[in-house]
N, C-alpha and C. Protein backbone atom coordinates (compact mmCIF):
# COMPACT_ATOMS: atom_id res chain seq x y z
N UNK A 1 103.81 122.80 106.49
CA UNK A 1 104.13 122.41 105.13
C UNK A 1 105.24 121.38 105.13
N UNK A 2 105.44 120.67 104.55
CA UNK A 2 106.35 119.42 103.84
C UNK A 2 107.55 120.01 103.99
N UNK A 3 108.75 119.25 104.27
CA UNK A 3 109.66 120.05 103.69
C UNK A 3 110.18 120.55 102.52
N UNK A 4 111.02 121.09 101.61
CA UNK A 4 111.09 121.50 100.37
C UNK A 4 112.20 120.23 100.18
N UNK A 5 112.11 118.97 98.86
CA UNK A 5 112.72 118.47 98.21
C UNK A 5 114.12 119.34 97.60
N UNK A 6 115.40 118.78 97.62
CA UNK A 6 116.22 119.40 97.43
C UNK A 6 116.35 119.43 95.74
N UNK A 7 117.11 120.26 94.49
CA UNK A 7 117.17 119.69 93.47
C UNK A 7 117.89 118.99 93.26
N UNK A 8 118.46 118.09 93.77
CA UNK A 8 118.41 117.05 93.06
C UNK A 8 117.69 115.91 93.42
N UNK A 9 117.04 115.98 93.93
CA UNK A 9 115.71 114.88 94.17
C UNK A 9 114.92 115.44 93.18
N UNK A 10 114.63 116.99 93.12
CA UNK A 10 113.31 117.24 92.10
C UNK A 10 113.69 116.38 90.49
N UNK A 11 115.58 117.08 90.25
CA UNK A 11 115.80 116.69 88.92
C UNK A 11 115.51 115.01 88.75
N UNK A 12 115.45 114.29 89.80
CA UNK A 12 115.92 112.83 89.36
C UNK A 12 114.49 112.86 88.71
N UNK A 13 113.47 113.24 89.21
CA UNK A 13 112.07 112.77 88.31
C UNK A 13 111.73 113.63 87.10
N UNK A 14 112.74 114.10 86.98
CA UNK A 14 112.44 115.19 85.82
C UNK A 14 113.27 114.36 84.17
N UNK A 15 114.11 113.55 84.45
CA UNK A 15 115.01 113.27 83.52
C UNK A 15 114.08 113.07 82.24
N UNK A 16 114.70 113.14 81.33
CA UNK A 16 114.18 113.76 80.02
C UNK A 16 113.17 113.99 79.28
N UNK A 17 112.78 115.29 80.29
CA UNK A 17 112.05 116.42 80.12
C UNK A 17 112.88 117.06 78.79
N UNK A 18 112.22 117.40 77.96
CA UNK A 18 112.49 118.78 77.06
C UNK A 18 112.34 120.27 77.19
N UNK A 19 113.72 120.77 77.03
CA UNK A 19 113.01 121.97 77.64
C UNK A 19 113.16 123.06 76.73
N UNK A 20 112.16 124.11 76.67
CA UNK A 20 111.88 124.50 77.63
C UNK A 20 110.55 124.00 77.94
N UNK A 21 110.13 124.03 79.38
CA UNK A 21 108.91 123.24 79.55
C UNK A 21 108.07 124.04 80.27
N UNK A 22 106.30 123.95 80.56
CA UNK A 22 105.56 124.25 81.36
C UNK A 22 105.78 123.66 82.64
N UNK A 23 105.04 124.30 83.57
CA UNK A 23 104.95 124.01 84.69
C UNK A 23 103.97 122.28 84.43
N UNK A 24 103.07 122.35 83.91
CA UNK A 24 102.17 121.59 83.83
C UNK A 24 102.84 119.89 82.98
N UNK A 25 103.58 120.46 82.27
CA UNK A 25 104.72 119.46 81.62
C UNK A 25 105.73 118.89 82.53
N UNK A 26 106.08 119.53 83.75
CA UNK A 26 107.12 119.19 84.79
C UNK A 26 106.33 118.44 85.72
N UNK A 27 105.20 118.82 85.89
CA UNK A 27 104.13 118.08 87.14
C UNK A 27 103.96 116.63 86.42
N UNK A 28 103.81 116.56 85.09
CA UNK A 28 103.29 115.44 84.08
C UNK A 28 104.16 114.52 84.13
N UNK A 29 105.77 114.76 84.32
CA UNK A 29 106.44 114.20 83.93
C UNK A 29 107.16 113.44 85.42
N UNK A 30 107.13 114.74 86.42
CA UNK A 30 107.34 114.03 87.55
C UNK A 30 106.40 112.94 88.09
N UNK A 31 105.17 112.96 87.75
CA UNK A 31 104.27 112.30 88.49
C UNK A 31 104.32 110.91 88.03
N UNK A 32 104.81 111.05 86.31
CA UNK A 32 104.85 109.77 85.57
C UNK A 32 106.04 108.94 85.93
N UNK A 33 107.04 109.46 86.53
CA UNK A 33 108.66 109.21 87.15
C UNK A 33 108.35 108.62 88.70
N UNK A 34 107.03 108.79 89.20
CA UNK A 34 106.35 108.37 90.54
C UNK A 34 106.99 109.23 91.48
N UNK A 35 107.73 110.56 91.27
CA UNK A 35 107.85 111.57 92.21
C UNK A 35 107.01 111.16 93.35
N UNK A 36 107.44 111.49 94.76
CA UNK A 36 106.55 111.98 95.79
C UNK A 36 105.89 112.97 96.27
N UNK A 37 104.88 113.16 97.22
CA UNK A 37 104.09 114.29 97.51
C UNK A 37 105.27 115.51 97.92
N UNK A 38 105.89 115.30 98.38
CA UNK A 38 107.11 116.61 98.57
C UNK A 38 108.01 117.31 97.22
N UNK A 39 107.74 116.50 95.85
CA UNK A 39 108.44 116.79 94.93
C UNK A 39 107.21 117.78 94.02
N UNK A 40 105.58 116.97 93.68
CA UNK A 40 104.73 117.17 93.49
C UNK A 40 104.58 118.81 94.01
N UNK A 41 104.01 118.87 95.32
CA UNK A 41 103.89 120.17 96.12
C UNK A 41 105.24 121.16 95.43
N UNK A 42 106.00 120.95 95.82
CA UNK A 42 107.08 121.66 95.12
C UNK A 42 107.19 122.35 93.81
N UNK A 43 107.21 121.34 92.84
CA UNK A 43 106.48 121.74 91.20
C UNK A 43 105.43 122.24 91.37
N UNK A 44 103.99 122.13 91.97
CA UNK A 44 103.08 122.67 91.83
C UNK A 44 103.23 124.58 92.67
N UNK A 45 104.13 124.84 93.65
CA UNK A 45 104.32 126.01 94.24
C UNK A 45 104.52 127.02 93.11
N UNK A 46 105.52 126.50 91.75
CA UNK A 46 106.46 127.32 91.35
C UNK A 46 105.31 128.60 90.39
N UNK A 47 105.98 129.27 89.87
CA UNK A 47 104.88 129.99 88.97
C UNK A 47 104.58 128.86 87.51
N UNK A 48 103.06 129.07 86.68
CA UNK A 48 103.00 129.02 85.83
C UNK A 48 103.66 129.66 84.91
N UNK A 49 104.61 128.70 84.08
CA UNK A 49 105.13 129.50 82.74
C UNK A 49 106.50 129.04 82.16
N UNK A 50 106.92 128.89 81.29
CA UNK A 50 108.20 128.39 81.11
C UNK A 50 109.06 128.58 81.14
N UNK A 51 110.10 127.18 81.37
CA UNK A 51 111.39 126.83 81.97
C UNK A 51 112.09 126.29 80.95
N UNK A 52 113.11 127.12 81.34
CA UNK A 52 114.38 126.81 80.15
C UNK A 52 115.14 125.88 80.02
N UNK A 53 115.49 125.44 81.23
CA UNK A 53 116.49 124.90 82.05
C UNK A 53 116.17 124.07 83.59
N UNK A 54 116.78 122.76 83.68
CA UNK A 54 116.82 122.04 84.88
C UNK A 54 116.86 123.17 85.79
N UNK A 55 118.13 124.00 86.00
CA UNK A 55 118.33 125.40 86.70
C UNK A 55 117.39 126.37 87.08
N UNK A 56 116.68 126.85 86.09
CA UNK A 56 115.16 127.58 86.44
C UNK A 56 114.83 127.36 87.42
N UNK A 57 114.28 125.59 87.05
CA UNK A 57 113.26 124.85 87.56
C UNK A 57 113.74 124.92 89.12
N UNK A 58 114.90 124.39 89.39
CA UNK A 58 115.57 124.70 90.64
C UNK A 58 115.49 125.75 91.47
N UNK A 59 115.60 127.15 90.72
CA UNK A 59 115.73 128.19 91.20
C UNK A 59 113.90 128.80 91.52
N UNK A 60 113.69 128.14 90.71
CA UNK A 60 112.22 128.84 91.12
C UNK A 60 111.51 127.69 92.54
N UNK A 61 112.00 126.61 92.36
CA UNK A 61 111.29 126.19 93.76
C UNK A 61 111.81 126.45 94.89
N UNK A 62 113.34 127.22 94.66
CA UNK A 62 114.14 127.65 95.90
C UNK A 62 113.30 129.18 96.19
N UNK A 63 112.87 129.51 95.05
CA UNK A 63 112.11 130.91 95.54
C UNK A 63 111.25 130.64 95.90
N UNK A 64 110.21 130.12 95.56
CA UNK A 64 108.65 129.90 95.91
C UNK A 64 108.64 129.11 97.61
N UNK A 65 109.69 128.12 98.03
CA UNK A 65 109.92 127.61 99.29
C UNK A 65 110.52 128.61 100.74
N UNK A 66 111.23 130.10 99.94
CA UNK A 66 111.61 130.69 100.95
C UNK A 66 110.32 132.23 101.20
């Protein structure tokens, strides 16, 4: 597997996102920000469902990566 993007690489493609957001809204938004395949994979690991917070978002790809 890829390595896991740190957050703050995830946040830079995330910038203003509204939140709270879907998973599917974070993939949308990174992809539109031209994220890379390591940021992509990452957002796509996390669970479906919403995020409150940049922080979440963080914390859940630190879970889903370990």
């Amino acid at each position: 597997m890829a390595e896991t993007p740190n957050p703050i690489q995830i946040q830079k493609f995330l910038g203003g996102v509204d939140y709270p957001a879907s998973r599917d809204t974070l993939l949308s938004s990174a992809k539109d920000s031209g994220a890379d395949e390591n940021v992509i994979q990452a957002l796509e690991a996390i669970p479906d469902r919403e995020y409150d917070s940049p922080t979440s978002v963080s914390s859940a790809v630190s879970d889903s990566s370990s």
